[in-house]
Protein backbone atom coordinates (compact mmCIF):
# COMPACT_ATOMS: atom_id res chain seq x y z
CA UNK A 1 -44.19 -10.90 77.83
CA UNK A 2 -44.52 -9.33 81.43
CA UNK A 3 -47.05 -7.41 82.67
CA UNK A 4 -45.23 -4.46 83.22
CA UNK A 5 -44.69 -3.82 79.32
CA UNK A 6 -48.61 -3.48 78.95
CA UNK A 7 -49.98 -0.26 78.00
CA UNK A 8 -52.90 -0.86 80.50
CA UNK A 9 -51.75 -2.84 83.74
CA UNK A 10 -55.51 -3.30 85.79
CA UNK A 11 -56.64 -6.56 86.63
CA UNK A 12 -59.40 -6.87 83.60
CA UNK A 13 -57.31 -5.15 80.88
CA UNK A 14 -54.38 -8.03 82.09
CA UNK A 15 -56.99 -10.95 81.65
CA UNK A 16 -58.31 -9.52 78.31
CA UNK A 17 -54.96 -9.24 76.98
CA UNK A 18 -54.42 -13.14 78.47
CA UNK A 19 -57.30 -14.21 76.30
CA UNK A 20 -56.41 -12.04 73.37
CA UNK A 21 -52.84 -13.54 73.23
CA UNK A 22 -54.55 -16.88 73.30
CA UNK A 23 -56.79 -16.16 70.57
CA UNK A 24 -53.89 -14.79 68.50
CA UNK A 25 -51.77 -17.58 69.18
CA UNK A 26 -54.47 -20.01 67.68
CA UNK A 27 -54.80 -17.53 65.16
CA UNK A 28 -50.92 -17.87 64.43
CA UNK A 29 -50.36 -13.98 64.79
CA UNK A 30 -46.61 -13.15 65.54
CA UNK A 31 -45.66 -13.24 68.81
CA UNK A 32 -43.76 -9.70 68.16
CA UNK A 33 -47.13 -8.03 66.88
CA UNK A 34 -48.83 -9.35 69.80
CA UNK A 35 -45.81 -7.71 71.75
CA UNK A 36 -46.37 -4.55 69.74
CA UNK A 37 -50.37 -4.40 69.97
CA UNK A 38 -49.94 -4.84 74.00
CA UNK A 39 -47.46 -2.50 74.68
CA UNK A 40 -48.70 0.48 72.30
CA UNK A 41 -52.87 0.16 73.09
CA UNK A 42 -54.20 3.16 74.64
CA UNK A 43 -57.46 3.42 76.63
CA UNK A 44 -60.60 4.14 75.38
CA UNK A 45 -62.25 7.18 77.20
CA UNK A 46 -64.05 7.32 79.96
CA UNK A 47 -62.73 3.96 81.08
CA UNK A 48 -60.07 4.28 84.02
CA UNK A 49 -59.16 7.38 82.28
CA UNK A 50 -56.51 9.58 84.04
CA UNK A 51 -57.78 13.07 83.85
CA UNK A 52 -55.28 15.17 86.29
CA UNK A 53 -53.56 15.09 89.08
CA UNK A 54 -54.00 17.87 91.71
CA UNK A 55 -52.17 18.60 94.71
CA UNK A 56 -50.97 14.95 94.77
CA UNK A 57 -54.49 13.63 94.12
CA UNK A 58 -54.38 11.21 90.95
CA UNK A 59 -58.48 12.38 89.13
CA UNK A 60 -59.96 8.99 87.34
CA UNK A 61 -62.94 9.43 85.14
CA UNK A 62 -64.25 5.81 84.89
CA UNK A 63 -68.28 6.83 84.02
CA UNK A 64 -68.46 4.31 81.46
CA UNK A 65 -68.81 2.05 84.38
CA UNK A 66 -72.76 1.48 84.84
CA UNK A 67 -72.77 -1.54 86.28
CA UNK A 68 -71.39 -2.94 89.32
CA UNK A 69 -69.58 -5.27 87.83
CA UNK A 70 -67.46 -2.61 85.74
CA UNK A 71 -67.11 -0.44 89.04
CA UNK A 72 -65.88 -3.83 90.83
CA UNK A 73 -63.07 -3.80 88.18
CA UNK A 74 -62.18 0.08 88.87
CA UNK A 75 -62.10 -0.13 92.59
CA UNK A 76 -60.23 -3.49 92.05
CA UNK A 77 -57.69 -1.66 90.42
CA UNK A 78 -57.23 0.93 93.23
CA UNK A 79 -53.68 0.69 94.28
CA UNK A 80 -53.91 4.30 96.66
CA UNK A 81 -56.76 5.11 98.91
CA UNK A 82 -59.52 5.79 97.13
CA UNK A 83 -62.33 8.56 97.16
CA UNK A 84 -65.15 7.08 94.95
CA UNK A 85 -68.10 9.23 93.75
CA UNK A 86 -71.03 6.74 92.58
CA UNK A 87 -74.63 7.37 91.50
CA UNK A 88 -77.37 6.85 89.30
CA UNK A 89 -80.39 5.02 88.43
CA UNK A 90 -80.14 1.74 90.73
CA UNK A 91 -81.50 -0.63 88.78
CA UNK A 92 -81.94 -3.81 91.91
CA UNK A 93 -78.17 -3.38 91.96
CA UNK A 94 -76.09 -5.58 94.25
CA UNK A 95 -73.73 -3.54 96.16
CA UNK A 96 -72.68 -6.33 98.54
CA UNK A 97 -69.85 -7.50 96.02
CA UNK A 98 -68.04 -4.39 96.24
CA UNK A 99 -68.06 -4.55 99.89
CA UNK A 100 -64.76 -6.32 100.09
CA UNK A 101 -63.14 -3.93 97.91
CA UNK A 102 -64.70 -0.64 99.36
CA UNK A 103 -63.35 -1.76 103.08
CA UNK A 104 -59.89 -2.09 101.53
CA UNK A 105 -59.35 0.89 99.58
CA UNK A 106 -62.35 3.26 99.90
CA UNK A 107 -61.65 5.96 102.50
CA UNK A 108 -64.85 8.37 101.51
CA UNK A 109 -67.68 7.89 99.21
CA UNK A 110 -69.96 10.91 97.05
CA UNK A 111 -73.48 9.57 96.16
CA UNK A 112 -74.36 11.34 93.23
CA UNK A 113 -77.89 11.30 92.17
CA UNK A 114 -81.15 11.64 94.10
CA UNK A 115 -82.26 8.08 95.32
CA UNK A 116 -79.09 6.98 97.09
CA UNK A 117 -80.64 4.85 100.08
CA UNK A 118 -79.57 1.64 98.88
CA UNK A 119 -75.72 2.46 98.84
CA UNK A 120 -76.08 4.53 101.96
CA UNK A 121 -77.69 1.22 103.55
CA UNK A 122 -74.94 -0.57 102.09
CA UNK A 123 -71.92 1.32 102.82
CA UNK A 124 -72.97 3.95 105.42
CA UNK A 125 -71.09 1.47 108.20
CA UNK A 126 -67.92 0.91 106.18
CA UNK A 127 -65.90 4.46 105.49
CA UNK A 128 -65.73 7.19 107.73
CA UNK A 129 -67.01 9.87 105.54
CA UNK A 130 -70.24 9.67 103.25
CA UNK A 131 -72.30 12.52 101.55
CA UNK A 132 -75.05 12.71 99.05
CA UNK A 133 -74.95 15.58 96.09
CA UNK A 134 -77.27 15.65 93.08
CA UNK A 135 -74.70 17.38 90.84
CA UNK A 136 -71.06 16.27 89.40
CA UNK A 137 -69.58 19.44 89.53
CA UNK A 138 -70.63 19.40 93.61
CA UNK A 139 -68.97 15.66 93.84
CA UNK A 140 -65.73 16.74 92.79
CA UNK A 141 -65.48 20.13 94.78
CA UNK A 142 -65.67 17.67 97.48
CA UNK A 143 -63.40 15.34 97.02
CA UNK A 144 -61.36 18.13 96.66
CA UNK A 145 -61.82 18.95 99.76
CA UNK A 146 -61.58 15.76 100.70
CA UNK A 147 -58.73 14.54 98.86
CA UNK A 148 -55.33 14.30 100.78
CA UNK A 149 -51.80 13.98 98.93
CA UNK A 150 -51.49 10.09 97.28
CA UNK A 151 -55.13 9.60 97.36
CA UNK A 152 -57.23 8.58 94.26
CA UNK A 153 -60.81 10.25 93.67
CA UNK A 154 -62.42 7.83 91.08
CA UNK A 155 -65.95 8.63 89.36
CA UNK A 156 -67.11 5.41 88.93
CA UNK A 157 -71.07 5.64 88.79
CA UNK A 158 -72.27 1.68 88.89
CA UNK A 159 -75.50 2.80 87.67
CA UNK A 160 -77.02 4.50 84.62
CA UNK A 161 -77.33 8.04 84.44
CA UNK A 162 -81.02 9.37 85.78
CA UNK A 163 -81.10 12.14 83.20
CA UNK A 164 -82.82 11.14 79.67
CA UNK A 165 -80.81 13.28 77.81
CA UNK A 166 -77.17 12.42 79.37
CA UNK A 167 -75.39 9.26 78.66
CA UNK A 168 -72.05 7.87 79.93
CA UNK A 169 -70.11 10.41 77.92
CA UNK A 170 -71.81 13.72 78.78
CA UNK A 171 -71.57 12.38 82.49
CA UNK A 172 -67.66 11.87 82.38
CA UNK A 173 -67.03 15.40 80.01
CA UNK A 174 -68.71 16.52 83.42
CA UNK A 175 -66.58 14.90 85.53
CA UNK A 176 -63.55 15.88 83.50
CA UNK A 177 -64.74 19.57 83.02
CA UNK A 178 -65.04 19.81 86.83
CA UNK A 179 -61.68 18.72 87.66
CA UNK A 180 -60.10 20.87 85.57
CA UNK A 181 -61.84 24.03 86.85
CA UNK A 182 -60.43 23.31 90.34
């Protein structure tokens, strides 16, 4: 089966479906429901989710991601230059793995939150534009502004929300409900 017939085509959904065809094969599933499951899945939300796109600016809510590790897999699958809002509770995160990745593709980044130091320290030398806002709705009337024709803005927090009350979900309905308003 190529790649291209997959419903999701990012790096990590293309090695979970390579170890959930191997599963199934052990499992003796037919190859043409394994076809069938690949092509047809559709993305859970809040995960690399597509929201709009705006004047040629492609809007990815991907808030579910609050971890590095999930963000490394969203800016991984960047394929346009990328305007990434991040933020929240840094819990002794490692930033320097997405270093790589954020010199490649990352043309601007939006700290969201209120203790941002660490990813300022971390990334403050490595795009040309960086800002700090305490509100999602802010974040994404800047990369508005910031946003040029082919470019992706992607909300991809690597940290837990600071707010109690607000989880992954409430953070990306945010996200989501801001984009639209634009």
């Amino acid at each position: 089966m190529s790649i291209s017939s997959f419903a999701l085509q990012t790096n990590f959904n293309v090695k979970n479906a390579m170890a959930s065809n191997t599963l199934s094969d052990l499992m003796r599933v037919r190859k043409e429901t394994i076809r069938s499951c690949m092509s047809d899945f559709e993305n859970e939300e809040h995960k690399l989710e597509n929201v709009l796109t705006i004047n040629g600016s492609q809007y990815v809510n991907d808030s579910k991601a609050v971890n590095v590790n999930a963000t490394y897999y969203a800016l991984d699958s960047m394929e346009h230059a990328t305007i990434w809002i991040v933020g929240g509770v840094d819990e002794e995160n490692d930033y320097d793995i997405l270093l790589p990745l954020v010199n490649e593709k990352v043309n601007a980044i939006i700290c969201l939150g209120h203790n941002n130091d660490k990813l300022i320290n971390t990334f403050g030398n490595v795009v040309d534009f960086m800002i700090e806002t305490t509100c999602v709705r802010d974040a994404v009337k800047i990369a508005y502004k910031l946003s040029r024709e082919g470019e992706t803005v992607l909300f991809s927090p690597a940290g837990q929300c600071e707010s109690m009350t607000e989880g992954y979900q409430e953070r990306g309905k945010s996200f989501k409900e801001a984009v639209r308003q634009l």
